[in-house]
N, C-alpha and C. Protein backbone atom coordinates (compact mmCIF):
# COMPACT_ATOMS: atom_id res chain seq x y z
N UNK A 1 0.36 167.37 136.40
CA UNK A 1 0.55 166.11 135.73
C UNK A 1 0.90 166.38 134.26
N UNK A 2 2.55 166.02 133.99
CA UNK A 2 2.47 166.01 132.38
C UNK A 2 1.56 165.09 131.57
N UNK A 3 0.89 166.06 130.29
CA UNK A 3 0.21 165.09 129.75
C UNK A 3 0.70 164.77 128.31
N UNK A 4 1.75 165.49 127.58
CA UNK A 4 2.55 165.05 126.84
C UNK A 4 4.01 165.97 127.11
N UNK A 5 5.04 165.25 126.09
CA UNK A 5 6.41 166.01 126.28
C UNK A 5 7.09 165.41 125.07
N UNK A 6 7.90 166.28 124.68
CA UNK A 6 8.16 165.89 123.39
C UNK A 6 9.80 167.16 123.44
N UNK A 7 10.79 166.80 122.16
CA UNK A 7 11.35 168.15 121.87
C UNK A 7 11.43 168.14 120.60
N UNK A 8 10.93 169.31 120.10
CA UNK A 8 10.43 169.75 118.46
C UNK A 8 11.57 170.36 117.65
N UNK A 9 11.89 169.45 116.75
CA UNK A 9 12.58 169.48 115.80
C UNK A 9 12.46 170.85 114.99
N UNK A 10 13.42 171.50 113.81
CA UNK A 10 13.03 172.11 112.95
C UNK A 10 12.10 171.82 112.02
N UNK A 11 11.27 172.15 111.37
CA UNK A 11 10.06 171.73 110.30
C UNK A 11 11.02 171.75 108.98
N UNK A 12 11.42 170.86 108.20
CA UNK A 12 12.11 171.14 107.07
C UNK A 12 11.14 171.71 105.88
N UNK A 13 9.63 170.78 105.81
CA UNK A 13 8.74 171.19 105.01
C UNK A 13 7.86 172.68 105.12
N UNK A 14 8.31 172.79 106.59
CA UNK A 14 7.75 174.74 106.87
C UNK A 14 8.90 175.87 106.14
N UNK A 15 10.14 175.24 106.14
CA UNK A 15 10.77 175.90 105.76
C UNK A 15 10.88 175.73 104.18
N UNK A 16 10.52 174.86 103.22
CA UNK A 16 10.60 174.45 102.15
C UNK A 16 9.60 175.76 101.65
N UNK A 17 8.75 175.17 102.59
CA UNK A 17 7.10 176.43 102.42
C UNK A 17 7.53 177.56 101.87
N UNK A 18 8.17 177.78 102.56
CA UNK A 18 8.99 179.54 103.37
C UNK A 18 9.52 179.89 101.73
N UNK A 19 10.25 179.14 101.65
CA UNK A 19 11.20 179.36 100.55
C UNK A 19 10.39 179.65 98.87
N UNK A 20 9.76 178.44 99.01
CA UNK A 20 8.65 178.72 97.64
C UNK A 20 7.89 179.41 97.49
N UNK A 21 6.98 179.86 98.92
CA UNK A 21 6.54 181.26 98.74
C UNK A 21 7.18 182.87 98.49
N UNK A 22 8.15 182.85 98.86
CA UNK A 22 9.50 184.32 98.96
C UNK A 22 10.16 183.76 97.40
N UNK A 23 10.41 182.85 96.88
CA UNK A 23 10.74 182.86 95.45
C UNK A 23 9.65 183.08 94.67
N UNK A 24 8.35 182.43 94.99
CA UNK A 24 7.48 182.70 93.67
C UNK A 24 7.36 184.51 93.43
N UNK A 25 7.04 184.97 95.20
CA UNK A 25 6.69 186.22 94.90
C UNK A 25 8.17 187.28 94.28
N UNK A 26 9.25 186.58 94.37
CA UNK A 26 10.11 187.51 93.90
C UNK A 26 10.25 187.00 92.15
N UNK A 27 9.76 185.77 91.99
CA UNK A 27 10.08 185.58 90.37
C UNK A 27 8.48 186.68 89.65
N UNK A 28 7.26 186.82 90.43
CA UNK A 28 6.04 187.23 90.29
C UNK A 28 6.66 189.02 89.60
N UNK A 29 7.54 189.42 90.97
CA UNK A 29 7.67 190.89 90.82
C UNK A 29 8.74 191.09 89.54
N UNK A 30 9.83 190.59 89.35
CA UNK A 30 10.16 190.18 88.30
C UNK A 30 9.50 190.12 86.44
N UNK A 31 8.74 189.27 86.46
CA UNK A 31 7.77 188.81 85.51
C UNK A 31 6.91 190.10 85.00
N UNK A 32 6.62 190.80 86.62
CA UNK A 32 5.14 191.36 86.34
C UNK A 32 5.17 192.89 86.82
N UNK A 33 6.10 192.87 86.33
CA UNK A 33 7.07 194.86 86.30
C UNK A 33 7.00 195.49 85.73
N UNK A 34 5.65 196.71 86.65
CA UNK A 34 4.76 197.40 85.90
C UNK A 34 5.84 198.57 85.05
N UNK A 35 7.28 198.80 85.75
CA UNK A 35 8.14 199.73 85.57
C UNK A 35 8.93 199.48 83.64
N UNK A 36 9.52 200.29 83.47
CA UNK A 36 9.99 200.23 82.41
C UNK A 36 11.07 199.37 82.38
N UNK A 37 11.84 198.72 81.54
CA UNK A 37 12.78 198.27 81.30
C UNK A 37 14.44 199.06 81.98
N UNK A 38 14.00 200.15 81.17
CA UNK A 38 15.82 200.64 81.29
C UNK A 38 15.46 201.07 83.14
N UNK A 39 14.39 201.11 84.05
CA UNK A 39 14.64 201.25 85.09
C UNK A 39 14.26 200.44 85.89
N UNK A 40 14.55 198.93 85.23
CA UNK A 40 14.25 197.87 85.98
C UNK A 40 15.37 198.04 87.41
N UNK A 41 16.07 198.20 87.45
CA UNK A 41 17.38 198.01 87.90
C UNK A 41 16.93 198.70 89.24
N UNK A 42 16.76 200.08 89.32
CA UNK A 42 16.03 200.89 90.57
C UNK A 42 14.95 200.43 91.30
N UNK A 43 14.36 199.80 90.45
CA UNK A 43 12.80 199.14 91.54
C UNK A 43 13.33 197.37 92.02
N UNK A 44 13.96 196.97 91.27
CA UNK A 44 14.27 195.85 91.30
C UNK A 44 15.23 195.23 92.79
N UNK A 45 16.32 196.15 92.68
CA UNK A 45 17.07 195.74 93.68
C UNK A 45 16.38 196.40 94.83
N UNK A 46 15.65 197.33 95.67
CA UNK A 46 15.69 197.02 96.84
C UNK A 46 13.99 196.47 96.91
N UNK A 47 13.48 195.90 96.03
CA UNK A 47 12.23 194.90 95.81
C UNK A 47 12.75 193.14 96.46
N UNK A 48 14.06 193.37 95.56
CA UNK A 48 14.56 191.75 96.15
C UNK A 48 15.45 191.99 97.33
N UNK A 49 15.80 192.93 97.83
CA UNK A 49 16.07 192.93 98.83
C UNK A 49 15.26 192.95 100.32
N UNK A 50 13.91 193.67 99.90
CA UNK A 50 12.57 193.56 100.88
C UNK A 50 12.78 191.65 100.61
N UNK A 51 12.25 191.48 99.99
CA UNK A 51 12.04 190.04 99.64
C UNK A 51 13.19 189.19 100.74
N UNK A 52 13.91 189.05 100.36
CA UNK A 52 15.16 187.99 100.79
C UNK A 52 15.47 188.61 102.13
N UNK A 53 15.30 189.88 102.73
CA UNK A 53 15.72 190.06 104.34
C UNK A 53 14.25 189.31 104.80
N UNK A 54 12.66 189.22 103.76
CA UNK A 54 11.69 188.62 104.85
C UNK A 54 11.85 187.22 104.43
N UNK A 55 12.29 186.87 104.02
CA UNK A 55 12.94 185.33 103.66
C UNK A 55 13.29 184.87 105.11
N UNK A 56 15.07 185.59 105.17
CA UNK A 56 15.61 185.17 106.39
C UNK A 56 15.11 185.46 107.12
N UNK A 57 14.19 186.84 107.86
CA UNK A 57 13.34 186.84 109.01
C UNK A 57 12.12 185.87 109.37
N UNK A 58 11.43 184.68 108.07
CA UNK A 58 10.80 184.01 108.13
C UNK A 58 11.91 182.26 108.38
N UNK A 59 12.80 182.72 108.02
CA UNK A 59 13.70 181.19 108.53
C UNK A 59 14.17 181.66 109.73
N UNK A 60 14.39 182.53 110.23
CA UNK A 60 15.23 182.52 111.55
C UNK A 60 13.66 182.50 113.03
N UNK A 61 12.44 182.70 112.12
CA UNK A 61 11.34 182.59 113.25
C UNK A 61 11.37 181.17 113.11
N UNK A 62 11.11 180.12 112.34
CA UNK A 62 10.70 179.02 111.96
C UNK A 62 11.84 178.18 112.36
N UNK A 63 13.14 178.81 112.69
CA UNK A 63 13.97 177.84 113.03
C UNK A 63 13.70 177.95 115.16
N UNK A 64 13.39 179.00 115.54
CA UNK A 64 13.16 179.31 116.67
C UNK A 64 11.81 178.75 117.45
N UNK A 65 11.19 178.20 116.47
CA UNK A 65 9.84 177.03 117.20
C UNK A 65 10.40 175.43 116.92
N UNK A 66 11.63 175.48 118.24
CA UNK A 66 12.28 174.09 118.78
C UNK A 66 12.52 174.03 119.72
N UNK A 67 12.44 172.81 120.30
CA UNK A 67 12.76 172.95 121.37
C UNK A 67 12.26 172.26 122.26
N UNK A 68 12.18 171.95 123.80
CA UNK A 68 11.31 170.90 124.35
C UNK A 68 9.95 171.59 124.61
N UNK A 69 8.77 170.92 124.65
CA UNK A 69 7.56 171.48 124.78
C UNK A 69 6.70 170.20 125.56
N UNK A 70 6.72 171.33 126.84
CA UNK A 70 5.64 170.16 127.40
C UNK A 70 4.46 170.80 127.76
N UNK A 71 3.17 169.70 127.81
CA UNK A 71 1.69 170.28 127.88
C UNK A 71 1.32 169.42 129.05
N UNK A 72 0.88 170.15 130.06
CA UNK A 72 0.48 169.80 131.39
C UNK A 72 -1.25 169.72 131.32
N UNK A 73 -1.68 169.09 132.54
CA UNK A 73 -3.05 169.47 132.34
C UNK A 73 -3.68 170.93 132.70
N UNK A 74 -4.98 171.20 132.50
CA UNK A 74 -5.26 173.01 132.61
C UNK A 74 -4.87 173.56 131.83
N UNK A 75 -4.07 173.20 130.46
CA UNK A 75 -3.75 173.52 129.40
C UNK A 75 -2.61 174.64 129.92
N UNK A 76 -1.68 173.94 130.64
CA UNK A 76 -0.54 174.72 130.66
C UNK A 76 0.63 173.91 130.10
N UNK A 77 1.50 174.83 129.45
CA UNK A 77 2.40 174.93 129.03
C UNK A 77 3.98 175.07 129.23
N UNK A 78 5.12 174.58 129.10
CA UNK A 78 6.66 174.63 129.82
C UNK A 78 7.02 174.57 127.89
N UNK A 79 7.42 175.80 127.85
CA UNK A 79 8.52 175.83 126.56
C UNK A 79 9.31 176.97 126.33
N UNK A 80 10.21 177.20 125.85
CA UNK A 80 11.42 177.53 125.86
C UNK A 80 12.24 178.28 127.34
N UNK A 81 12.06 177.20 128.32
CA UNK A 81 12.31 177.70 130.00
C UNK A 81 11.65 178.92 130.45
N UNK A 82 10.06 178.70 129.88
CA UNK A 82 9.09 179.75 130.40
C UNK A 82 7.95 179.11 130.14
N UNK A 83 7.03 179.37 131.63
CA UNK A 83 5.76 179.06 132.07
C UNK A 83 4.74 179.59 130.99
N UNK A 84 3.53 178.83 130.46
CA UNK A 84 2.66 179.52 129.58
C UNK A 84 1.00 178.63 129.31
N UNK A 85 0.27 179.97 129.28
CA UNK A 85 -0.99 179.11 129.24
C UNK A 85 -1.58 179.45 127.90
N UNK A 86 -2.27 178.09 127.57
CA UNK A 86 -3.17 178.58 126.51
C UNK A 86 -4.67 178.81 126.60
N UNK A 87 -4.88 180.10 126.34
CA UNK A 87 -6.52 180.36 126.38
C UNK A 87 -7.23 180.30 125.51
N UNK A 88 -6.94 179.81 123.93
CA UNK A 88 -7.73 179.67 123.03
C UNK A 88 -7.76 178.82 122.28
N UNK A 89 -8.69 178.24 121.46
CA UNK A 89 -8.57 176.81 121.06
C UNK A 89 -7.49 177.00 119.80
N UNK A 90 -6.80 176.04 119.69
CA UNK A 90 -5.73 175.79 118.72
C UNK A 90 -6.64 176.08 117.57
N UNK A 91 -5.63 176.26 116.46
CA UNK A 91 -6.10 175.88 114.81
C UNK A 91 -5.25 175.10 114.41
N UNK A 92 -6.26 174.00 113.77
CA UNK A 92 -5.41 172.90 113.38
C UNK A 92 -5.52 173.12 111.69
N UNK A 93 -4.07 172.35 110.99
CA UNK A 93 -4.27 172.17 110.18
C UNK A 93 -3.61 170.72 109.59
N UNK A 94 -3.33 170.40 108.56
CA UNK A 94 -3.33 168.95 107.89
C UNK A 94 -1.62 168.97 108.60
N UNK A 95 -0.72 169.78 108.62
CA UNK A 95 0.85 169.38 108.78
C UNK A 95 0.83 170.70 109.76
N UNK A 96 -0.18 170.59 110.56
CA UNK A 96 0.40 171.25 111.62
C UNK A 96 -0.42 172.32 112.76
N UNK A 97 -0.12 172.96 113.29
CA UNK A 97 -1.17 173.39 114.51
C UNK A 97 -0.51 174.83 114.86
N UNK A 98 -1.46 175.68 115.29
CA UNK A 98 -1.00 177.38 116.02
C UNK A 98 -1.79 177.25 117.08
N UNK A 99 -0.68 177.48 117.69
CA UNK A 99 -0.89 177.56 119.45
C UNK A 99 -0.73 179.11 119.94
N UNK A 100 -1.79 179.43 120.54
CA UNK A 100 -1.51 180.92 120.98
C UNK A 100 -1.38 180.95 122.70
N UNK A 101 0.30 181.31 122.84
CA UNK A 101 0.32 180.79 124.15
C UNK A 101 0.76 182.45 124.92
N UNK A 102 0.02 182.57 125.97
CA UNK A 102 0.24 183.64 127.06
C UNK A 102 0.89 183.36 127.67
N UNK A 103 1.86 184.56 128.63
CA UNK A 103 2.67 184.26 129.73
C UNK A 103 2.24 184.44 130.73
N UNK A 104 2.65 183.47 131.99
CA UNK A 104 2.00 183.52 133.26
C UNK A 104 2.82 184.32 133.98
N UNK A 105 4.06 184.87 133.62
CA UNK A 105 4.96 185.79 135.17
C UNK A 105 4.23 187.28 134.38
N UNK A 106 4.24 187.37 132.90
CA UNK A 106 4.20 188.82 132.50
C UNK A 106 2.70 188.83 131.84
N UNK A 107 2.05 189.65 132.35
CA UNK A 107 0.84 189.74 132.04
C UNK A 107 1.07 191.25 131.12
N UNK A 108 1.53 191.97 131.18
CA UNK A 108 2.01 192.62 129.86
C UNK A 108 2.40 192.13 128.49
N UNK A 109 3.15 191.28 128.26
CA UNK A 109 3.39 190.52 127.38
C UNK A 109 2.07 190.16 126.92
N UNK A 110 2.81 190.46 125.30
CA UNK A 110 1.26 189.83 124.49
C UNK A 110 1.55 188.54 123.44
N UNK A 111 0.57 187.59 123.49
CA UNK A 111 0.50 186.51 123.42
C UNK A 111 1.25 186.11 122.43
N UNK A 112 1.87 184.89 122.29
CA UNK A 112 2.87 184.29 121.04
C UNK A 112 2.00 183.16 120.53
N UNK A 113 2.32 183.17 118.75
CA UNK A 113 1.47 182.21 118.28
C UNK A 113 3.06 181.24 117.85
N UNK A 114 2.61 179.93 118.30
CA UNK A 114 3.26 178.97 118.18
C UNK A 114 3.18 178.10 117.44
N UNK A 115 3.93 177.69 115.86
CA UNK A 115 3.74 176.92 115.15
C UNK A 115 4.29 175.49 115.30
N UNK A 116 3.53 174.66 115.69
CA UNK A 116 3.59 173.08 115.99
C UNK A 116 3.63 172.63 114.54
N UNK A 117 4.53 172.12 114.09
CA UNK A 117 4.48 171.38 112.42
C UNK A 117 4.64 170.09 112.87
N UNK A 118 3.87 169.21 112.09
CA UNK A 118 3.55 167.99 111.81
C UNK A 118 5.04 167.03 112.05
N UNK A 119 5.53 167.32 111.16
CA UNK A 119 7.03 166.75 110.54
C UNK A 119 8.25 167.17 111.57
N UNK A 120 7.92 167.81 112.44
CA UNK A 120 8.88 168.68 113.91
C UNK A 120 9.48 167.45 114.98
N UNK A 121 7.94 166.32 114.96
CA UNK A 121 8.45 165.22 115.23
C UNK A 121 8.10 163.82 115.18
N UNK A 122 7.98 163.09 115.96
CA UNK A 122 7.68 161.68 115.53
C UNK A 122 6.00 161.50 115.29
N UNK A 123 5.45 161.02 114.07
CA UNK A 123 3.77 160.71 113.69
C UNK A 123 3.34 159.92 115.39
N UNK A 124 3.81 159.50 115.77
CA UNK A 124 2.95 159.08 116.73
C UNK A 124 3.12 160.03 117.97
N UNK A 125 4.04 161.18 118.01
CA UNK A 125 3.58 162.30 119.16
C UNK A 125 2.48 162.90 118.35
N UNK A 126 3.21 162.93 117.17
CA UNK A 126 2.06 164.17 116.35
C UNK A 126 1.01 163.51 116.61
N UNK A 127 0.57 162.63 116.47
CA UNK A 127 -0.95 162.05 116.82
C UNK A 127 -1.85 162.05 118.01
N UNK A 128 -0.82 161.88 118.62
CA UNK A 128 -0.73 162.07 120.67
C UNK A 128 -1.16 163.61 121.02
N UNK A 129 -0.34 164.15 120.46
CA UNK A 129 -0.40 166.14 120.67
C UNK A 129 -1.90 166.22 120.46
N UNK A 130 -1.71 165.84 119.22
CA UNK A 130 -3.53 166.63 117.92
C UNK A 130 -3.94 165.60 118.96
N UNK A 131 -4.25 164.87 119.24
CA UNK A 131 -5.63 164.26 119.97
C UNK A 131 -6.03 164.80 121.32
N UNK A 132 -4.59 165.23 121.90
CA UNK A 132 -5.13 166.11 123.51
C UNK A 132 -5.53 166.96 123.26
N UNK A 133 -4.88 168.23 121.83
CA UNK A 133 -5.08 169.44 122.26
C UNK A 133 -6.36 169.71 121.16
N UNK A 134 -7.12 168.55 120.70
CA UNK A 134 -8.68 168.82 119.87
C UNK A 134 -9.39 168.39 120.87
N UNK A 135 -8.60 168.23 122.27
CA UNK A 135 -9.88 168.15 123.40
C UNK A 135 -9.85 169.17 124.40
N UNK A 136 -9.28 170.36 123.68
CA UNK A 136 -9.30 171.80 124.40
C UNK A 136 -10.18 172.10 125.25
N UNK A 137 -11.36 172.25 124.30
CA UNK A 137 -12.71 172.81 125.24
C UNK A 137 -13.28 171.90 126.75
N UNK A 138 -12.96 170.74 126.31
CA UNK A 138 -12.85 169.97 127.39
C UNK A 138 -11.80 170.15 128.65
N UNK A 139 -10.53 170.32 128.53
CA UNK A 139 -9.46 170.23 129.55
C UNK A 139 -9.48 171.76 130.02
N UNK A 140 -10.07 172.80 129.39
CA UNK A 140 -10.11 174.22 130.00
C UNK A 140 -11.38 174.37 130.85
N UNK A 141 -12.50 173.07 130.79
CA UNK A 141 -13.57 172.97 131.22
C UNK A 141 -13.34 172.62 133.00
N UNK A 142 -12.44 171.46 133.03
CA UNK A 142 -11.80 170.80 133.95
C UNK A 142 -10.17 171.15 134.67
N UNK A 143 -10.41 172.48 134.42
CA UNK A 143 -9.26 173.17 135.67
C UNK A 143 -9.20 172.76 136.52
């Protein structure tokens, strides 16, 4: 029995996140460069280059939690055209939720944490979602 279904948008404000954190820390290293002047230049460039490749490796994960997501009862899971259960209680937070979801064909596979953002889609799924899945302990009770 589906018990919600939804398809999740990009988070614009996860990615806003993304961005202000990877600039502060590159204006930080900048600012606060224990190195000398005349060899700013050597520590500097591949400092902002660590920086800005985990930039884009943090937008290209954050653009990749979309998609349709449906939550069945037994706390199973249908998202990105693969079967998945969750065995542990979510963490919620104010704009958003981590879902740590296992796979049911590969039991090798190790678990993916799934960021549900607030703003991904409409306030009244978001409300719908957070209210089933803060009744975790309950619906894993009732397999």
């Amino acid at each position: 029995m589906v018990l919600w279904n939804n398809k999740l948008r990009g988070s614009r404000y996860t990615r806003l996140f993304s961005t202000g954190v990877h600039g502060a820390t590159a204006a930080m290293a900048a600012l606060l460069a224990p190195w000398p002047v005349n060899g700013a230049c050597f520590w500097l460039l591949p400092l902002f280059v660590v920086i800005i490749s985990s930039w884009a490796w943090s937008q290209k994960n954050i653009r990749q939690c979309q998609g349709r997501l449906v939550l069945f009862k037994g706390n199973k899971v249908h998202w990105q055209n693969a079967a998945w259960s969750i065995d542990q209680v979510p963490w919620f937070h104010r704009y958003g939720m981590v879902v740590m979801l296992h796979a049911f064909s590969r039991h090798d596979q190790p678990p993916i944490r799934l960021w549900i953002a607030s703003d991904s889609m409409s306030p009244t799924a978001w409300r719908h979602l957070n209210q089933l899945m803060r009744q975790y302990s309950d619906n894993k009770n009732n397999r």
